[in-house]
N, C-alpha and C. Protein backbone atom coordinates (compact mmCIF):
# COMPACT_ATOMS: atom_id res chain seq x y z
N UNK A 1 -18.71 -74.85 175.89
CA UNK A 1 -18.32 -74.94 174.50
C UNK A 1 -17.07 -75.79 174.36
N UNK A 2 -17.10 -76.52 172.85
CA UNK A 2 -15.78 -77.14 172.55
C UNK A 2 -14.59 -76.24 172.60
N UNK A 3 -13.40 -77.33 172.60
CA UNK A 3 -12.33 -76.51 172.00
C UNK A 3 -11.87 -77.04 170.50
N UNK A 4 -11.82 -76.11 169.71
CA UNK A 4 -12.01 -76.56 168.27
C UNK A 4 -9.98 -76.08 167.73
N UNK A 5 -9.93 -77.11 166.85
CA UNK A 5 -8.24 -76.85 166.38
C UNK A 5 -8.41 -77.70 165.16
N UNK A 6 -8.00 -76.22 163.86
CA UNK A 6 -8.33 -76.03 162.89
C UNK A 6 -6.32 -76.42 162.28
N UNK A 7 -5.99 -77.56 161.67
CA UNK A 7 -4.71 -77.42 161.22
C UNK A 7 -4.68 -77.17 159.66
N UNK A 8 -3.91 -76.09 159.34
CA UNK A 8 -3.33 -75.45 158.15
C UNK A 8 -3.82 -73.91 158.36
N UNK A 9 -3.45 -72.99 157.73
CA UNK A 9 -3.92 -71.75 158.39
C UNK A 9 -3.64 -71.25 156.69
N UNK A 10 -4.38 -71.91 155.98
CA UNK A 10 -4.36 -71.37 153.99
C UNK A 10 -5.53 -70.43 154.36
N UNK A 11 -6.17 -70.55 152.93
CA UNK A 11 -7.19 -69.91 152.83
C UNK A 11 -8.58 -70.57 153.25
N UNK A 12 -8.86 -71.78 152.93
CA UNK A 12 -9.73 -72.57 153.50
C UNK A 12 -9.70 -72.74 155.16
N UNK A 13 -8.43 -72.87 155.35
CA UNK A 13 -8.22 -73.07 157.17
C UNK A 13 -8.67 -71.85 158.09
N UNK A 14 -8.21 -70.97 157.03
CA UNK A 14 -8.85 -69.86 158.12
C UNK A 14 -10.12 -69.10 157.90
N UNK A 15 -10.19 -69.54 156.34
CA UNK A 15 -12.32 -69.09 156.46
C UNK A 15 -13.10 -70.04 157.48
N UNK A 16 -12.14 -71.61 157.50
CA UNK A 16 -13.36 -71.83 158.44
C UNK A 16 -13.38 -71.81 159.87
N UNK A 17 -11.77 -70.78 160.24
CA UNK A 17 -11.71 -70.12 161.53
C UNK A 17 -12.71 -69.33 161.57
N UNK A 18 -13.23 -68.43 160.86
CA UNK A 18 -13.80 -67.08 160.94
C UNK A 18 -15.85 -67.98 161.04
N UNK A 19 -15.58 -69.10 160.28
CA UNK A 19 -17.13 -69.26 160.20
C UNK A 19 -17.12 -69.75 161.55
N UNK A 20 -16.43 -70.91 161.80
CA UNK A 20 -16.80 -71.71 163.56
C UNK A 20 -16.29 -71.07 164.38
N UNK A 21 -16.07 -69.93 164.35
CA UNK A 21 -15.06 -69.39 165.63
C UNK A 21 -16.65 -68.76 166.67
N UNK A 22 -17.31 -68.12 165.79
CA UNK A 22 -18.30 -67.83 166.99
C UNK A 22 -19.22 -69.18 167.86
N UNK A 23 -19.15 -70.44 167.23
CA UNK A 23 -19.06 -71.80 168.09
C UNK A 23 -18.80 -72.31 169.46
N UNK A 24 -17.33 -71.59 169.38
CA UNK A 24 -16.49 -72.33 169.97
C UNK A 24 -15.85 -70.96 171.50
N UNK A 25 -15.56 -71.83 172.25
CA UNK A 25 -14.77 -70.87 173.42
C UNK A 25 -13.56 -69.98 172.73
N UNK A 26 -13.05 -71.43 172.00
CA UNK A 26 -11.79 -71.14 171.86
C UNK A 26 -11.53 -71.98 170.49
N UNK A 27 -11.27 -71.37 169.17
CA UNK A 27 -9.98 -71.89 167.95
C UNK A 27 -8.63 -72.06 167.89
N UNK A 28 -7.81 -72.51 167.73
CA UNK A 28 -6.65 -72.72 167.70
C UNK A 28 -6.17 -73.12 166.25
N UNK A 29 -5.51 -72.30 165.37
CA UNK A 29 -4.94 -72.40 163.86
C UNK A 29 -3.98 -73.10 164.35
N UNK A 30 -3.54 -73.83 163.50
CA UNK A 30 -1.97 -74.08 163.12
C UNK A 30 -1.76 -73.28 162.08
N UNK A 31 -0.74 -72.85 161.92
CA UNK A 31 0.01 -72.42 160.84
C UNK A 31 1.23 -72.74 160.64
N UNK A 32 1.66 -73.39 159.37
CA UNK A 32 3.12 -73.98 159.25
C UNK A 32 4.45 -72.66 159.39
N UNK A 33 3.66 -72.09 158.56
CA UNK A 33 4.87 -70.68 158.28
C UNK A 33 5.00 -69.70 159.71
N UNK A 34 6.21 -70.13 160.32
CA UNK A 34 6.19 -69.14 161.84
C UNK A 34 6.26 -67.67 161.44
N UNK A 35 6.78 -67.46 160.76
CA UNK A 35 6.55 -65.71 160.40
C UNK A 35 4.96 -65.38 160.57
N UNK A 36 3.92 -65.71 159.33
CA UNK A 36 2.98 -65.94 158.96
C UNK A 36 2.14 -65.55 160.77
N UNK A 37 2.55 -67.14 161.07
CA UNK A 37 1.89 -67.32 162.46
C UNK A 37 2.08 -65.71 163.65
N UNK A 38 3.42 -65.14 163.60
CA UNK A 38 3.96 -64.06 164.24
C UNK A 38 2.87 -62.79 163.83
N UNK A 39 2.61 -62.56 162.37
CA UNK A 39 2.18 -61.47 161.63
C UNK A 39 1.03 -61.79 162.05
N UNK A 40 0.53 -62.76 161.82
CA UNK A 40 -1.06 -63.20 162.27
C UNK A 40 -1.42 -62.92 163.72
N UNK A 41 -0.83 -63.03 164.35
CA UNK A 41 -1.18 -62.68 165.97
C UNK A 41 -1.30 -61.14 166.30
N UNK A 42 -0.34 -60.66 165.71
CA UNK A 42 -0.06 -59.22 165.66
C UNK A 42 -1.31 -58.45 165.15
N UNK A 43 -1.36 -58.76 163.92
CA UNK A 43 -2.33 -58.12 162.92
C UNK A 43 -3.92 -58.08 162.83
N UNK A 44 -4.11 -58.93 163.08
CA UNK A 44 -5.23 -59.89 163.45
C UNK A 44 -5.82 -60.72 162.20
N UNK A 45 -5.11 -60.70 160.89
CA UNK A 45 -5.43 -60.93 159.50
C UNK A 45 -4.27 -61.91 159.03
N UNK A 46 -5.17 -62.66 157.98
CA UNK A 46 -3.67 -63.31 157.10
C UNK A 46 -3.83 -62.76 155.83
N UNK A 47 -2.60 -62.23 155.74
CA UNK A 47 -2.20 -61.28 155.04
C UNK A 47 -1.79 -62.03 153.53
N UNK A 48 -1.56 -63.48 153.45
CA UNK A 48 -1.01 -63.90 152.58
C UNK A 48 -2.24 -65.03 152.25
N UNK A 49 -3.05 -65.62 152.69
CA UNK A 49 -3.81 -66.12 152.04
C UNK A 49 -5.31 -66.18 152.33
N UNK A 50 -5.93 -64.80 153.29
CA UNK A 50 -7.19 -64.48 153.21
C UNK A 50 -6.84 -62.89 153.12
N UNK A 51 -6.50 -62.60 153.12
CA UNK A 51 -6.14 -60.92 153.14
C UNK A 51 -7.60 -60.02 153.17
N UNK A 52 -7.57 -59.52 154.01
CA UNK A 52 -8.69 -58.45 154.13
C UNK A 52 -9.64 -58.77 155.47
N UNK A 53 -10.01 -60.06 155.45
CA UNK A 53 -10.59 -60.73 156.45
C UNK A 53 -10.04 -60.92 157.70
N UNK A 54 -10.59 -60.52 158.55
CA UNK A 54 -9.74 -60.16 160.01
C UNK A 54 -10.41 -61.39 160.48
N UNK A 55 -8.90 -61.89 161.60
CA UNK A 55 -9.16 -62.73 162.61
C UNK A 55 -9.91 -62.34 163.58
N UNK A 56 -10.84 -63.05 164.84
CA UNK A 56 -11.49 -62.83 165.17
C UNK A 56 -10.83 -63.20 166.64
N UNK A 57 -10.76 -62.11 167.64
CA UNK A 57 -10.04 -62.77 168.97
C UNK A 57 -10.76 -63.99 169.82
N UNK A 58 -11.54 -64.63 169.47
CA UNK A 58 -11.37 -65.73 169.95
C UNK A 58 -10.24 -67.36 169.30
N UNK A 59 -9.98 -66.73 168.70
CA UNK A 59 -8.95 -67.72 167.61
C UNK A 59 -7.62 -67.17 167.52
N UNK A 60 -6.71 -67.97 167.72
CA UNK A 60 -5.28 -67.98 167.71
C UNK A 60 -4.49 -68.54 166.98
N UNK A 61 -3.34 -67.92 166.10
CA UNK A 61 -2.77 -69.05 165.42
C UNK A 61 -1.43 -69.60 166.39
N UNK A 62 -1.35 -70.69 165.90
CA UNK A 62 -0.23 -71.50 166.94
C UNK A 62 0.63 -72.29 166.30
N UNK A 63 1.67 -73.08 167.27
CA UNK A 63 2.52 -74.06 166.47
C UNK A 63 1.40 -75.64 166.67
N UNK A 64 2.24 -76.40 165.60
CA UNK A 64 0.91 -77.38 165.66
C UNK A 64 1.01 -78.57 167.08
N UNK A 65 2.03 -78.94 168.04
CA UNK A 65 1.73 -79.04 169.54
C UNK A 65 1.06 -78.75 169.76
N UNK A 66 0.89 -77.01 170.38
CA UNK A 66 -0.60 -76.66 170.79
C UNK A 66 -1.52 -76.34 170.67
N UNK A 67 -1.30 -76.56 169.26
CA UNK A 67 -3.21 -76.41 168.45
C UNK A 67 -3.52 -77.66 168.82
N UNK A 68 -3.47 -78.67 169.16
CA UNK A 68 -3.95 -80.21 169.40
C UNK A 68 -3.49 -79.86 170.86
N UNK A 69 -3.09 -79.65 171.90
CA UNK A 69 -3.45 -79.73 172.83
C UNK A 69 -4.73 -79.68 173.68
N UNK A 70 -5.28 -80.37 174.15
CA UNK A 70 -6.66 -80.16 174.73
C UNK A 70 -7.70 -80.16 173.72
N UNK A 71 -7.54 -80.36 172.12
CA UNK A 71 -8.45 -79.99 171.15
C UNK A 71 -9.38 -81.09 171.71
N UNK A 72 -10.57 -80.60 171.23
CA UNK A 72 -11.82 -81.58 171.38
C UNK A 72 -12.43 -82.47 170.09
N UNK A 73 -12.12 -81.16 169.22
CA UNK A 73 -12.62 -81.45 167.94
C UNK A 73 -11.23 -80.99 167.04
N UNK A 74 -11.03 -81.70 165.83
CA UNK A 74 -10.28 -81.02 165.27
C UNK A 74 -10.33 -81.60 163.45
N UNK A 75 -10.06 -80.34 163.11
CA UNK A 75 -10.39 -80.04 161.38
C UNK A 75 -9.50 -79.85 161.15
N UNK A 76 -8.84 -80.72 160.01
CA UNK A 76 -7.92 -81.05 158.94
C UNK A 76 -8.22 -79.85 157.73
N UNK A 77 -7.84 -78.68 157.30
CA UNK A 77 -7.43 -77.87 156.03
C UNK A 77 -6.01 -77.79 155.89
N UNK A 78 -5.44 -79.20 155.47
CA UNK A 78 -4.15 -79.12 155.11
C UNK A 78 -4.18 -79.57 153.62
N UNK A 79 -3.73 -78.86 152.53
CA UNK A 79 -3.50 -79.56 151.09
C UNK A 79 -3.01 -80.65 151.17
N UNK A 80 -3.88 -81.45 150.15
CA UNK A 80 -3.74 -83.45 150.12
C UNK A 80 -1.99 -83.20 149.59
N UNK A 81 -1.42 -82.61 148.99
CA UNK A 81 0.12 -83.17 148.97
C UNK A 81 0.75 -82.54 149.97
N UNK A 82 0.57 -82.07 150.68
CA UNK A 82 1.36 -81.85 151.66
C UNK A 82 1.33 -82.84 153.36
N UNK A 83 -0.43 -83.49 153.01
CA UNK A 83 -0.88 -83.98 154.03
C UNK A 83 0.16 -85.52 154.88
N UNK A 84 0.84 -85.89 153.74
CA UNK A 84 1.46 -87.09 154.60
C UNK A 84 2.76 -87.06 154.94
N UNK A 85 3.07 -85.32 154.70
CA UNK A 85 4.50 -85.34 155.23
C UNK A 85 4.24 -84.51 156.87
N UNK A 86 3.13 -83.91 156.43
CA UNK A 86 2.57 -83.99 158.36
C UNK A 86 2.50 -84.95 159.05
């Protein structure tokens, strides 16, 4: 299997953690907000913009370095105004 790295960890970023995650070996979120990212690992949910919907342990949220490390494939869910200051 690929390794798939999903950057933005909104609401779109991480539904389509939850849809491709059974795909893949391995997902890798970015998430901008390090708290967010902290609570998310812990919890197994994002609490702030999918709430209810649990992460799935094959998917991790990360800083965005190593969500692109080793990625094979990788999906852009970052909001268009925010996208070119990434």
């Amino acid at each position: 299997m690929k390794r798939l790295s999903i950057l933005g960890a909104g609401g779109w970023g991480s539904a389509l953690a939850i849809v491709l995650a059974p795909r893949f070996s391995h997902v890798r979120l970015w998430v901008y907000e390090p708290d967010l990212a902290e609570r998310m690992a812990r919890t197994r949910e994002n609490d702030v913009f999918l709430p209810a919907a649990p992460c799935l342990p094959t998917w991790s949220p990360s800083r965005i370095w190593f969500a692109l490390d080793g990625a094979e494939i990788v999906v852009t869910a970052v909001p268009s105004q925010f996208v070119r200051a990434i």
